[in-house]
N, C-alpha and C. Protein backbone atom coordinates (compact mmCIF):
# COMPACT_ATOMS: atom_id res chain seq x y z
N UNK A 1 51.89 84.30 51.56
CA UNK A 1 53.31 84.39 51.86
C UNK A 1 53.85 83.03 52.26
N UNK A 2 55.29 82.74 51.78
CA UNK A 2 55.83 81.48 52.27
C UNK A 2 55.71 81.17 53.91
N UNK A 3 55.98 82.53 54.49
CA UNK A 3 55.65 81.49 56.06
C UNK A 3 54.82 81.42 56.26
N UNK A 4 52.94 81.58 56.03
CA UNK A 4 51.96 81.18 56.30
C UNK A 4 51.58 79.68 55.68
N UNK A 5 52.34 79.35 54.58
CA UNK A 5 52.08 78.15 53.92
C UNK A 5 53.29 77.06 55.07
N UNK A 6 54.46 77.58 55.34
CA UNK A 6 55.42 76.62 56.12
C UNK A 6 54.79 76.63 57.49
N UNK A 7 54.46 77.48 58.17
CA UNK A 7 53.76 77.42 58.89
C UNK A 7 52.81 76.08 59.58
N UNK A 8 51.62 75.72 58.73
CA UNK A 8 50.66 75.16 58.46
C UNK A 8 51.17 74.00 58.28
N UNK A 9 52.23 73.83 57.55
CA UNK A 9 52.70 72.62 56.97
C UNK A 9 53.27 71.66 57.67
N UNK A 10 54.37 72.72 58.53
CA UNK A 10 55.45 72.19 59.92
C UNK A 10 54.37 71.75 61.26
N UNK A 11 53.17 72.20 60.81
CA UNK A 11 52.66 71.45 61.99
C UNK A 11 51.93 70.03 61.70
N UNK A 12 51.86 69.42 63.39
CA UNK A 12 51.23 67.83 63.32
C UNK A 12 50.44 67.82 63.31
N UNK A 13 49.28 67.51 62.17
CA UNK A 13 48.33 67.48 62.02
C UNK A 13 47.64 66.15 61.16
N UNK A 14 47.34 65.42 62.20
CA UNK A 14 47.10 63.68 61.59
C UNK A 14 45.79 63.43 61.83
N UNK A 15 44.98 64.49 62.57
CA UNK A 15 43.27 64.30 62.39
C UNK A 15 42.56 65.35 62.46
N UNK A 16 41.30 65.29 63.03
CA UNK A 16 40.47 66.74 63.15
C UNK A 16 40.46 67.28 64.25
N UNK A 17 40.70 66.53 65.36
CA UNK A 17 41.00 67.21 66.51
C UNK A 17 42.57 68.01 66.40
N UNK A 18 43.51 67.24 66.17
CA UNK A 18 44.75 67.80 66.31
C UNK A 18 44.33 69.08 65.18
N UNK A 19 43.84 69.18 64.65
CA UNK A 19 43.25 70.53 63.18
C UNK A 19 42.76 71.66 63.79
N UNK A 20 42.19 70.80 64.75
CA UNK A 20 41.18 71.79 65.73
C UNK A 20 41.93 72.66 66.75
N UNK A 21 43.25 71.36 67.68
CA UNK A 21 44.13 72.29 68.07
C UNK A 21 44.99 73.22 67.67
N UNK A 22 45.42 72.75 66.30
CA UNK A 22 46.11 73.73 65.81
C UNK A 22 45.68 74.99 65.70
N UNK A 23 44.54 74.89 65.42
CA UNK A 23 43.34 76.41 64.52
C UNK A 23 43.46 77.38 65.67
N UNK A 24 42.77 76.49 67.09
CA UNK A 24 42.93 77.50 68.14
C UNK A 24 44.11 77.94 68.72
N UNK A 25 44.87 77.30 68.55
CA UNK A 25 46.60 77.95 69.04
C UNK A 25 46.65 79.37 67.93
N UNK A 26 46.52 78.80 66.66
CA UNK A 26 46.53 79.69 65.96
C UNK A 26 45.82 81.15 65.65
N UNK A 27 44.36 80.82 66.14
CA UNK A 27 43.65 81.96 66.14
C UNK A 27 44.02 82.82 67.97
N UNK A 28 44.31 82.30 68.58
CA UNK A 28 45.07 83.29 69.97
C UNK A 28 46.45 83.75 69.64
N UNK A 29 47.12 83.30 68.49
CA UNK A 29 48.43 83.72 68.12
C UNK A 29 48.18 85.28 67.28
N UNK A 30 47.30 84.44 66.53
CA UNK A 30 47.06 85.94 65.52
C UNK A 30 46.39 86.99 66.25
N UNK A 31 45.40 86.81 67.09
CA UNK A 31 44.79 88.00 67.96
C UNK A 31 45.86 88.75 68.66
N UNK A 32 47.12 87.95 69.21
CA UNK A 32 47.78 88.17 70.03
C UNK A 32 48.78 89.58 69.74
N UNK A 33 49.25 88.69 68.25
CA UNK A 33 50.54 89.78 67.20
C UNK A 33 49.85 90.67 66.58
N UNK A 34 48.53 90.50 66.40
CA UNK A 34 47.57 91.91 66.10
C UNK A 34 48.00 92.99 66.97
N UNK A 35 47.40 92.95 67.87
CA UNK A 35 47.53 93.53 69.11
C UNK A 35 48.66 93.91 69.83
N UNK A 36 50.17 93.47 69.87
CA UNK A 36 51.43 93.28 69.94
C UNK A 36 51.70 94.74 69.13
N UNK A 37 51.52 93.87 68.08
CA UNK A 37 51.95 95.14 66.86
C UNK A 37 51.39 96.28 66.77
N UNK A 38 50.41 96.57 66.97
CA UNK A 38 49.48 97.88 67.35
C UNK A 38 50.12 98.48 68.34
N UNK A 39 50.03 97.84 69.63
CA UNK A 39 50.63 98.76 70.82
C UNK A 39 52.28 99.29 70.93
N UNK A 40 52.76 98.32 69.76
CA UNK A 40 54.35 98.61 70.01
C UNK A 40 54.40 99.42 68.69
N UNK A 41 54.16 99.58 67.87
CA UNK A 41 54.44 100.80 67.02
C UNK A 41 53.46 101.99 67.31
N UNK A 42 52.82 101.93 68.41
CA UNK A 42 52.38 103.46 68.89
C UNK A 42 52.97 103.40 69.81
N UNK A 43 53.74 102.91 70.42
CA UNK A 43 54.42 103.32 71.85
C UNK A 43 55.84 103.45 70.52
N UNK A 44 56.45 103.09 69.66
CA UNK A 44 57.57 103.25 68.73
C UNK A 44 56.96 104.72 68.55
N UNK A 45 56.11 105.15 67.69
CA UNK A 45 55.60 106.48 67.27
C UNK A 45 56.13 108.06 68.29
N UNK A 46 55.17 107.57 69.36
CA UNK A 46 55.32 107.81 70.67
C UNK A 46 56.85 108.41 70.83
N UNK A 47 57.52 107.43 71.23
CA UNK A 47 59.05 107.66 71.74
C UNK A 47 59.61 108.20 70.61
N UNK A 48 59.87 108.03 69.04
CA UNK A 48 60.30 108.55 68.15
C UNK A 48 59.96 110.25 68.16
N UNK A 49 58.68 111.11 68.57
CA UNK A 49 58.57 111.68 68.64
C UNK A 49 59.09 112.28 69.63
N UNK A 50 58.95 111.89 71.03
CA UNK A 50 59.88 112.53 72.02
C UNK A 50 61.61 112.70 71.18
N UNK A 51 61.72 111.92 70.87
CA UNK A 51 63.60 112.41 71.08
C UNK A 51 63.28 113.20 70.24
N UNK A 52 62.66 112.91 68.70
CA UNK A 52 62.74 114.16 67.83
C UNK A 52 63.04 115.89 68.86
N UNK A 53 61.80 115.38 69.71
CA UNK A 53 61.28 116.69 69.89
C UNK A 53 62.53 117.88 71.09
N UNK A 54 63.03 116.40 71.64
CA UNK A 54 64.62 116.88 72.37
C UNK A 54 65.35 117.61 71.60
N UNK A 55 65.84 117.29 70.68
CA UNK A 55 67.10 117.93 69.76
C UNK A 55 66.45 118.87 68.21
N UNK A 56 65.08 118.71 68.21
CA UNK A 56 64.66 119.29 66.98
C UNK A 56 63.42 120.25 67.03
N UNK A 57 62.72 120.46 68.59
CA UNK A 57 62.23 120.69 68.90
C UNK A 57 60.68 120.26 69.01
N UNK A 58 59.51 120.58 70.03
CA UNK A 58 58.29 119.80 69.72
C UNK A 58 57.30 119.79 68.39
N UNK A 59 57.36 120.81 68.11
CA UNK A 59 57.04 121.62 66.00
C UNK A 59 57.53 120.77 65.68
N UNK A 60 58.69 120.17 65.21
CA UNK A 60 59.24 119.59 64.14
C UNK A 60 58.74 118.14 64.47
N UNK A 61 58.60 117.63 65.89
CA UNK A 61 58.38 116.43 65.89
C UNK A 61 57.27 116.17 65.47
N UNK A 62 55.88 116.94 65.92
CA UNK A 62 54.83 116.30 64.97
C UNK A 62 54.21 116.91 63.54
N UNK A 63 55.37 117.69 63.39
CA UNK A 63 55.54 117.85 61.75
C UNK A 63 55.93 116.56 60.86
N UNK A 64 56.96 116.19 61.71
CA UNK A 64 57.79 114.85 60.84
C UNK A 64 56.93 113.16 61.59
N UNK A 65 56.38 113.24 62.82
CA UNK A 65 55.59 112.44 62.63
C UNK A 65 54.19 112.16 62.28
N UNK A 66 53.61 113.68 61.82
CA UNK A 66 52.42 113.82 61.27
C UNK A 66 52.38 114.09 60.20
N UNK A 67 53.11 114.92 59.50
CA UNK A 67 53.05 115.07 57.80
C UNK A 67 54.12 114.51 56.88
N UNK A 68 55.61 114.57 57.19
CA UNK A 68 56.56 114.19 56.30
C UNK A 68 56.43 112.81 56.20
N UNK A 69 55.48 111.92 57.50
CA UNK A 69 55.51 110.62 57.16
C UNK A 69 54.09 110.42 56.38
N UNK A 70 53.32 111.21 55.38
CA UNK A 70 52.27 111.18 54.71
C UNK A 70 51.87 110.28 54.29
N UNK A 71 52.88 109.13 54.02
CA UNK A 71 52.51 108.04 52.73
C UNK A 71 51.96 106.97 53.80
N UNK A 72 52.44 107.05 54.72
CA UNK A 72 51.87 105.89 56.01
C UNK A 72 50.63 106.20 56.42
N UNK A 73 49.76 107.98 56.92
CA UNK A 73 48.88 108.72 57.45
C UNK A 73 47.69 107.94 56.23
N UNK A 74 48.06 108.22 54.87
CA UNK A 74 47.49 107.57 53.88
C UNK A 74 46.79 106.26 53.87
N UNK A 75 48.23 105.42 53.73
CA UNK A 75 47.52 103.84 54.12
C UNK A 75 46.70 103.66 55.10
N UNK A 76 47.31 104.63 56.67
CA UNK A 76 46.88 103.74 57.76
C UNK A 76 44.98 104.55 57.43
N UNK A 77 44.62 105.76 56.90
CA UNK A 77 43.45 105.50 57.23
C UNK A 77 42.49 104.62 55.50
N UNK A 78 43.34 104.67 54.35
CA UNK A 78 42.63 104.23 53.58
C UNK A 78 42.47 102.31 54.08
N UNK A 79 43.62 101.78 54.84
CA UNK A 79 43.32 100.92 55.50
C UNK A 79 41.49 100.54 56.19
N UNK A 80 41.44 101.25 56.96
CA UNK A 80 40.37 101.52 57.63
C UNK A 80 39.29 101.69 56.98
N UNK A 81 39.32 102.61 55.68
CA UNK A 81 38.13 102.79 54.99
C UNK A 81 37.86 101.26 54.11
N UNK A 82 38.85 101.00 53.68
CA UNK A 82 39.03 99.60 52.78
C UNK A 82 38.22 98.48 52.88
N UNK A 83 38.33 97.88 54.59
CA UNK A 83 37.82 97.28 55.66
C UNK A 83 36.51 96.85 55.94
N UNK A 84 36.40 98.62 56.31
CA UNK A 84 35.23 99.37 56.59
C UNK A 84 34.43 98.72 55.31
N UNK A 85 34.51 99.35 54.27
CA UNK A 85 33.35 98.83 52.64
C UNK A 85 33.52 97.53 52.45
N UNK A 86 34.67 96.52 52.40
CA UNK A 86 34.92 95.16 52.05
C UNK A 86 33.83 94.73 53.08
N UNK A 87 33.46 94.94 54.37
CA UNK A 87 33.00 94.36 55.29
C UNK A 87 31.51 94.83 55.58
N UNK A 88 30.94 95.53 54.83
CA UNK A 88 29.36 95.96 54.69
C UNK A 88 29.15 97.34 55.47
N UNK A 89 30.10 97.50 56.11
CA UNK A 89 29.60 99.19 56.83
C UNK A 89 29.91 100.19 55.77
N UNK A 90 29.01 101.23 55.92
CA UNK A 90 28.70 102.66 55.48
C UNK A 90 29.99 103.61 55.77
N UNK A 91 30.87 103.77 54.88
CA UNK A 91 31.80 104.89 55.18
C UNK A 91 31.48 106.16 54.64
N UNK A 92 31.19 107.01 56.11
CA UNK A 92 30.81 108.43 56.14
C UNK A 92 32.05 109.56 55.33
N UNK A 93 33.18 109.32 56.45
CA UNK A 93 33.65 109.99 55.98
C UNK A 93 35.37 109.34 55.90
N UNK A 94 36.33 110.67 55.31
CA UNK A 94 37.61 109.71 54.98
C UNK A 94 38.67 111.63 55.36
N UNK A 95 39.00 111.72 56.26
CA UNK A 95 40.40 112.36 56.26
C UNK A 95 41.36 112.10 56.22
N UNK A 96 42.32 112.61 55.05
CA UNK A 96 43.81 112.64 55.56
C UNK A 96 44.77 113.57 56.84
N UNK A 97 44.68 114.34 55.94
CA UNK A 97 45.02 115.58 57.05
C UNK A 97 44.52 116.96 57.62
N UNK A 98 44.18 116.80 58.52
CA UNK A 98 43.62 118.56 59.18
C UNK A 98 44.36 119.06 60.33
N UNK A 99 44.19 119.94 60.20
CA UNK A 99 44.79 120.57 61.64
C UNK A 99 44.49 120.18 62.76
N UNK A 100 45.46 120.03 63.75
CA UNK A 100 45.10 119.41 65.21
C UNK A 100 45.35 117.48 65.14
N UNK A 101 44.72 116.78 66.21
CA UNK A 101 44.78 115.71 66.52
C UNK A 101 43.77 115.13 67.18
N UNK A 102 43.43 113.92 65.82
CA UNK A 102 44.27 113.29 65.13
C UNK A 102 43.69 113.97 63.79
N UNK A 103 45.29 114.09 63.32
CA UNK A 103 45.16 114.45 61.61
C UNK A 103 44.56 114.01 60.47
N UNK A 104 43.67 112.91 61.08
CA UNK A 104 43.47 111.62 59.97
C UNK A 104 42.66 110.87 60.90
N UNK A 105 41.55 110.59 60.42
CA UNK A 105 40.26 109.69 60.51
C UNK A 105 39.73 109.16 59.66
N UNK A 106 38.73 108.14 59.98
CA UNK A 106 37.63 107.66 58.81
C UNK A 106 36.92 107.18 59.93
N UNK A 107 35.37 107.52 59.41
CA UNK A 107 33.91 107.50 60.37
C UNK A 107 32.94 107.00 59.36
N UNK A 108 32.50 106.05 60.16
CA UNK A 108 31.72 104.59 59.41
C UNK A 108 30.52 104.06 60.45
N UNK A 109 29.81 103.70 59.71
CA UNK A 109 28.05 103.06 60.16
C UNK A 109 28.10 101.47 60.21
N UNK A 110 28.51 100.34 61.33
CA UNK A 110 28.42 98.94 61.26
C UNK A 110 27.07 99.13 60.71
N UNK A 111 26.79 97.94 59.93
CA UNK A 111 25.67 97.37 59.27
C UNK A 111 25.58 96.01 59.13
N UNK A 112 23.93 95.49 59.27
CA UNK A 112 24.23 94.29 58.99
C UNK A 112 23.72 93.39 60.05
N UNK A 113 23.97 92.00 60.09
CA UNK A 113 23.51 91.15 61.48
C UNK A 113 24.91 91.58 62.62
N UNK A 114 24.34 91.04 63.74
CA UNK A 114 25.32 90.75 64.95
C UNK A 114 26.51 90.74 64.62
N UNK A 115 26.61 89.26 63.92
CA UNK A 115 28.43 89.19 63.93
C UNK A 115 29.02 89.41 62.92
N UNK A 116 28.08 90.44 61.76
CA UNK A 116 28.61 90.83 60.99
C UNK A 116 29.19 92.35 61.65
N UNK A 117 28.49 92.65 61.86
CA UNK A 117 28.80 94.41 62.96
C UNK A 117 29.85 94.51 63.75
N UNK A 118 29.80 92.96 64.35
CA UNK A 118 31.01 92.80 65.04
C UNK A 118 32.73 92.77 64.39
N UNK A 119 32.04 91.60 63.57
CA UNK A 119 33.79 91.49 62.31
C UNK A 119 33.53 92.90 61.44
N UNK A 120 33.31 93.95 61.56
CA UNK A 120 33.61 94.91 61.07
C UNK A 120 34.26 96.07 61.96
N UNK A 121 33.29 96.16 63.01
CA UNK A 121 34.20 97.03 64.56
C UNK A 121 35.70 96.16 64.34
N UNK A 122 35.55 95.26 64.82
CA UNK A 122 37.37 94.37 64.82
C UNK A 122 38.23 94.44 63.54
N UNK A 123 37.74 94.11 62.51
CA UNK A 123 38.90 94.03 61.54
C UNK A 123 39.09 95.19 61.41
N UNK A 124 38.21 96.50 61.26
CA UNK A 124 38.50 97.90 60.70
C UNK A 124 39.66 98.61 61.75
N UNK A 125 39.26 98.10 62.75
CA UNK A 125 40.06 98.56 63.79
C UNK A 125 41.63 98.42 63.81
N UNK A 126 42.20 96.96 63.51
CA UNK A 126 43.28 96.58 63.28
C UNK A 126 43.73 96.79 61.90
N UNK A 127 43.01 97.14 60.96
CA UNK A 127 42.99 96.95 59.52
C UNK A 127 44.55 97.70 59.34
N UNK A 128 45.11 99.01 59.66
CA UNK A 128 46.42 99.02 59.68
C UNK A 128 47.65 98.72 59.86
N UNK A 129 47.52 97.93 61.19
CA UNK A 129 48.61 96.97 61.37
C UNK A 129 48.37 95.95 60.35
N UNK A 130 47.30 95.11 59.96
CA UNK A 130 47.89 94.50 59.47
C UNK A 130 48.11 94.80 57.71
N UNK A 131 47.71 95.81 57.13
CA UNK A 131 48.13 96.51 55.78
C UNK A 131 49.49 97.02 56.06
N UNK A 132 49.91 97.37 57.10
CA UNK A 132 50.93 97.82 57.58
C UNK A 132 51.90 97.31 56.96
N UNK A 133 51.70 95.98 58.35
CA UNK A 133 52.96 95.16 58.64
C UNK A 133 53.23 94.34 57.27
N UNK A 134 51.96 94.07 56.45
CA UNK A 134 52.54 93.65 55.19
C UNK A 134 52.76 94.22 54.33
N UNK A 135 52.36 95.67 54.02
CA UNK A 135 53.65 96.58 53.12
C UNK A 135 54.84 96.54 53.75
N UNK A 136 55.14 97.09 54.83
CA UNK A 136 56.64 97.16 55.59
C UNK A 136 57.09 96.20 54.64
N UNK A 137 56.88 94.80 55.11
CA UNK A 137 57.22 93.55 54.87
C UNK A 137 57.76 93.70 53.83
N UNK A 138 57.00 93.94 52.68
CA UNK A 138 57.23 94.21 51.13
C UNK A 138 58.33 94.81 50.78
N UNK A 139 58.64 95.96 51.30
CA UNK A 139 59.42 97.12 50.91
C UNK A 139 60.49 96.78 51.92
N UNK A 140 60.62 96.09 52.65
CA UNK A 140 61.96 95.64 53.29
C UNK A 140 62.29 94.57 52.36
N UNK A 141 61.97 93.71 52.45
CA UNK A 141 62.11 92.62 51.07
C UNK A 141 62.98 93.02 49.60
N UNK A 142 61.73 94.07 49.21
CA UNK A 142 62.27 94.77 48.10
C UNK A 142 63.96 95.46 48.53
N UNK A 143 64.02 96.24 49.78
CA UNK A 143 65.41 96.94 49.66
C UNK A 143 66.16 95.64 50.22
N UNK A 144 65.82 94.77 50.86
CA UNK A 144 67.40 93.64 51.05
C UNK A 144 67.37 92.70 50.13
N UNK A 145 66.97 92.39 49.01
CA UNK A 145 67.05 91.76 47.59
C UNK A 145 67.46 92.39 46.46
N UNK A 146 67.63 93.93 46.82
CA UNK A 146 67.93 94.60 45.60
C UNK A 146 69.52 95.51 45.36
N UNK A 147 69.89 95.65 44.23
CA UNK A 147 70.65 97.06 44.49
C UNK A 147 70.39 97.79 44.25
N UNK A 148 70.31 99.14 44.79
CA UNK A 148 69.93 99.94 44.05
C UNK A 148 70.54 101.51 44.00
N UNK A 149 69.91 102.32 43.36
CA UNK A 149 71.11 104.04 43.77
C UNK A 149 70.73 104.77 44.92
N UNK A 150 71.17 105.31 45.58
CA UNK A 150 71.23 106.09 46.87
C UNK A 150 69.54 106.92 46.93
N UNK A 151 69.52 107.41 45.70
CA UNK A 151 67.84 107.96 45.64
C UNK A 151 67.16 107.13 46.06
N UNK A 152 66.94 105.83 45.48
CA UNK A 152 65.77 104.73 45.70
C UNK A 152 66.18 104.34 46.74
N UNK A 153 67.39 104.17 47.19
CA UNK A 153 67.71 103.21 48.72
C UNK A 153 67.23 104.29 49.81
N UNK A 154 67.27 105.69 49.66
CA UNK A 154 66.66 106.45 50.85
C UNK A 154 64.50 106.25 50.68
N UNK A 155 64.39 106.79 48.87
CA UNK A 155 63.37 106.36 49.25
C UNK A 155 62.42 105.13 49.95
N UNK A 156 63.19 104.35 49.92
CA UNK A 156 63.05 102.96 50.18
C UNK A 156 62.58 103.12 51.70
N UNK A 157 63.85 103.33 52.09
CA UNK A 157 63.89 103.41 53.67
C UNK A 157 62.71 104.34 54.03
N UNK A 158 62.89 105.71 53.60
CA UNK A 158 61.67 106.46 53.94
C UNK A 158 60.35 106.07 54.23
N UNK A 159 59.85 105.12 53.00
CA UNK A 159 58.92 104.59 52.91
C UNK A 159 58.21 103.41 53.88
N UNK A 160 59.93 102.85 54.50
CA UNK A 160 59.54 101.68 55.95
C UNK A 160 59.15 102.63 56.41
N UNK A 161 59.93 103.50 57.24
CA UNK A 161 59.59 104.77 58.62
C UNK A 161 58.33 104.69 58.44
N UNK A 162 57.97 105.36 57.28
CA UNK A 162 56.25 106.24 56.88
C UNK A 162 55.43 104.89 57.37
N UNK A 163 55.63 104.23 56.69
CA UNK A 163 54.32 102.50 57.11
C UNK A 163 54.68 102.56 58.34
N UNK A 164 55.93 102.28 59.29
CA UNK A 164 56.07 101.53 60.62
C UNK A 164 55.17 103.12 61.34
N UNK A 165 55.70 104.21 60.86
CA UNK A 165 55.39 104.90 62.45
C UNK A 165 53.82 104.98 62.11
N UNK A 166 52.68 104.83 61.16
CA UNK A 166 51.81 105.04 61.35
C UNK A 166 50.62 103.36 60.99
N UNK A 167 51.24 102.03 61.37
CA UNK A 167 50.62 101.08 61.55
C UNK A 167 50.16 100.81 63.23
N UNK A 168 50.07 101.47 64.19
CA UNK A 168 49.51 101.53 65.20
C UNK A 168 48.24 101.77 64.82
N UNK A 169 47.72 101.64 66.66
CA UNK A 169 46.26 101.47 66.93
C UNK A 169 46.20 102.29 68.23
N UNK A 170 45.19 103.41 68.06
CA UNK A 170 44.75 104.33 69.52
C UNK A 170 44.18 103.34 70.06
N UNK A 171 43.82 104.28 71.49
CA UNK A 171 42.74 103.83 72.26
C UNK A 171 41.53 103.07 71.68
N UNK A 172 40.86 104.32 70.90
CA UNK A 172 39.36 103.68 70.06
C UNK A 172 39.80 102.85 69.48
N UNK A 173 40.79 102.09 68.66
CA UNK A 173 40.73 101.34 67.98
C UNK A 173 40.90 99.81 68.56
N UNK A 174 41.85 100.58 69.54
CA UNK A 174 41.75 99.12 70.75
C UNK A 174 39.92 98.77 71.54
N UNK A 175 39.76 99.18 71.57
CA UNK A 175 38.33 99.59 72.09
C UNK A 175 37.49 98.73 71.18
N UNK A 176 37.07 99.18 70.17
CA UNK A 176 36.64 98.69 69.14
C UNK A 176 37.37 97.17 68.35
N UNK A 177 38.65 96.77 68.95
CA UNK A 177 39.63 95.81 68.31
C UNK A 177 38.25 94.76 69.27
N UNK A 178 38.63 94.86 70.29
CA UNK A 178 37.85 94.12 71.87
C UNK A 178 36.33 94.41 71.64
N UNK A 179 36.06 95.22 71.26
CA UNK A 179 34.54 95.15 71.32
C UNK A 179 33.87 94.03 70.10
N UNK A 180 34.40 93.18 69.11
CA UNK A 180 34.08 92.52 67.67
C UNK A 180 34.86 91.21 67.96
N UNK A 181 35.80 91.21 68.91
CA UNK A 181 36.89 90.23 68.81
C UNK A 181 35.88 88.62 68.70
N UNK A 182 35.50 88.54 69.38
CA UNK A 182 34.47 87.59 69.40
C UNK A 182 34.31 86.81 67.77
N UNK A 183 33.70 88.38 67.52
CA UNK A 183 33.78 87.89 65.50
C UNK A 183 34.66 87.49 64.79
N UNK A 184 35.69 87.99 65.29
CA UNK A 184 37.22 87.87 64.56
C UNK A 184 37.91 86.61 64.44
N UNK A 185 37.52 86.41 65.69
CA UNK A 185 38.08 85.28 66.75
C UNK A 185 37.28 83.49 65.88
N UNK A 186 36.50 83.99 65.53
CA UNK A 186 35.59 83.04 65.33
C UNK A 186 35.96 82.82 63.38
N UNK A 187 35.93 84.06 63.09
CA UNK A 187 36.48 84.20 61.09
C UNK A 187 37.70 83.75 61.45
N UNK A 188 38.89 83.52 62.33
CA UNK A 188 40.21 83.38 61.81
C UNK A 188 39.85 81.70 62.12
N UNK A 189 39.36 81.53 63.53
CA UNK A 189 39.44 80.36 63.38
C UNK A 189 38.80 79.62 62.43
N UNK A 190 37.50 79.32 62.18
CA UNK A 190 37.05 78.89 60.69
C UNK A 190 38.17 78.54 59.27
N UNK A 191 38.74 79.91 59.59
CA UNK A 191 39.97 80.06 58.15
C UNK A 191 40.77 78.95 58.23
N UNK A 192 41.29 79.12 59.64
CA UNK A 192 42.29 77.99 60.05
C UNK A 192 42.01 76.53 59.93
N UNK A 193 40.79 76.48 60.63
CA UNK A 193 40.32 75.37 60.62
C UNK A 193 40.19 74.57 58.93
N UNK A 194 39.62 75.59 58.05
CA UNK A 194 39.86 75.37 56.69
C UNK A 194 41.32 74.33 56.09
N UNK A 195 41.77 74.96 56.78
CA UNK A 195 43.39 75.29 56.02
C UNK A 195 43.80 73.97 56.85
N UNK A 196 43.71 73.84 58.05
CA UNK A 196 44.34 72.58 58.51
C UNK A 196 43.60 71.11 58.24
N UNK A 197 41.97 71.08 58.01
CA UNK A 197 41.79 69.92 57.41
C UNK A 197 42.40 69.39 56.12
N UNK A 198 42.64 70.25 54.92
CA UNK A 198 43.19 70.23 54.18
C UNK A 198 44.71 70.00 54.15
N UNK A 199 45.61 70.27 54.99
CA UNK A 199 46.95 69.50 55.39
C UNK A 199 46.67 68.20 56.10
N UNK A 200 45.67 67.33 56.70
CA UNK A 200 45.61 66.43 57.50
C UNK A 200 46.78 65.37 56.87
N UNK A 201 47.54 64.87 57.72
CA UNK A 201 48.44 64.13 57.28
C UNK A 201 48.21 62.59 57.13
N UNK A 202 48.50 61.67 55.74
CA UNK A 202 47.76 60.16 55.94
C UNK A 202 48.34 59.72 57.19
C-alpha cells in the first residue's frame, strides 16, 4: 500500500543506526495498532450490540451481530485458519457457525521450534484485525472512488459493518497475541530493518 511505502520513505534515515531506530519505533507502532484495533472493534461490537438490543431487542442483537454479519464471522475465522497453515501449525478444526458462543472458532496444534510456535500463537491471534482492517480498507476505497446504484452502494456498506464488527480479538486471542509477541516483535522488526537499510539515504 502507498502509505507503507511513504511511510518508510518520509523518514531520516542516513545510516544503520538511524535504520535501526526507525525499525524499533516501528515495530512498537505496529504491535501497538494491532492491539488498538482489536480492543476497539470488540468494545465497537460490544456497544453496537447493546443499543441494537435497546430498541430491537436482545434476539435480534446477536442475530444481527452474529449471523446477518456472516461475511465478516467468515473472514475473521478463515483469517485464523490461513495463519494458522501459512505458519506451520496443524489446523484441527474450522467453524463457522453453531449455536451458542462463540459461533465461530478454529483449533490448531503450534508446531515446530520455539520461535516458530511462538510467531504462530501471535500472528494467528491477530490474524483478523489485520485481514480485517485491510479488507475494510479495500471496500471503503472501492465505495469512495466509485459510483455506483443504491444495490451495490448498500451492499458495499454492508460489507464494511460485516469486516469492522467482526475484526476484533477476545480474551484468548489477546492471551495468545502476548504469549508469541516476543516472536512477532522480533519478524516485524527484521522486516523493518530490511526495508530501512534499503532506503539509507547518500
Amino acid at each position: 500500500m502507498d502509505f507503507i511505502r511513504d511511510y518508510f520513505t518520509n523518514q531520516d534515515i542516513t545510516g544503520v543506526f538511524s535504520a535501526l531506530g526507525v525499525s524499533l519505533k516501528t515495530t512498537f507502532l505496529v504491535l501497538v495498532i494491532i492491539l488498538v484495533i482489536g480492543c476497539v472493534a470488540s468494545a465497537v461490537e460490544k456497544i453496537t450490540t447493546f443499543i441494537i438490543s435497546i430498541f430491537l431487542g436482545g434476539a435480534f442483537a446477536l442475530v444481527f451481530c452474529n449471523y446477518i454479519t456472516f461475511p465478516g464471522v467468515i473472514l475473521h475465522e478463515l483469517s485464523h485458519a490461513l495463519v494458522a497453515l501459512l505458519t506451520g501449525a496443524k489446523v484441527t478444526e474450522i467453524h463457522f457457525f453453531k449455536l451458542g458462543t462463540p459461533i465461530g472458532y478454529v483449533t490448531y496444534h503450534e508446531r515446530g521450534p520455539r520461535f516458530i510456535r511462538a510467531l504462530q500463537s501471535s500472528l494467528t491471534a491477530c490474524a483478523p484485525v489485520v485481514f480485517g482492517s485491510v479488507v475494510a480498507l479495500l471496500l471503503i476505497d472501492v465505495l469512495t472512488k466509485g459510483s455506483y446504484s443504491v444495490g451495490v452502494t448498500v451492499l458495499l456498506v454492508y460489507l464494511i459493518i460485516s469486516v469492522i464488527d467482526h475484526m476484533t480479538m477476545s480474551i484468548p486471542d489477546i492471551i495468545y497475541f502476548f504469549k508469541g509477541i516476543w516472536a512477532l516483535a522480533a519478524f516485524i522488526l527484521t522486516i523493518s530493518l530490511i526495508i530501512c537499510l534499503n532506503c539509507i539515504q547518500p
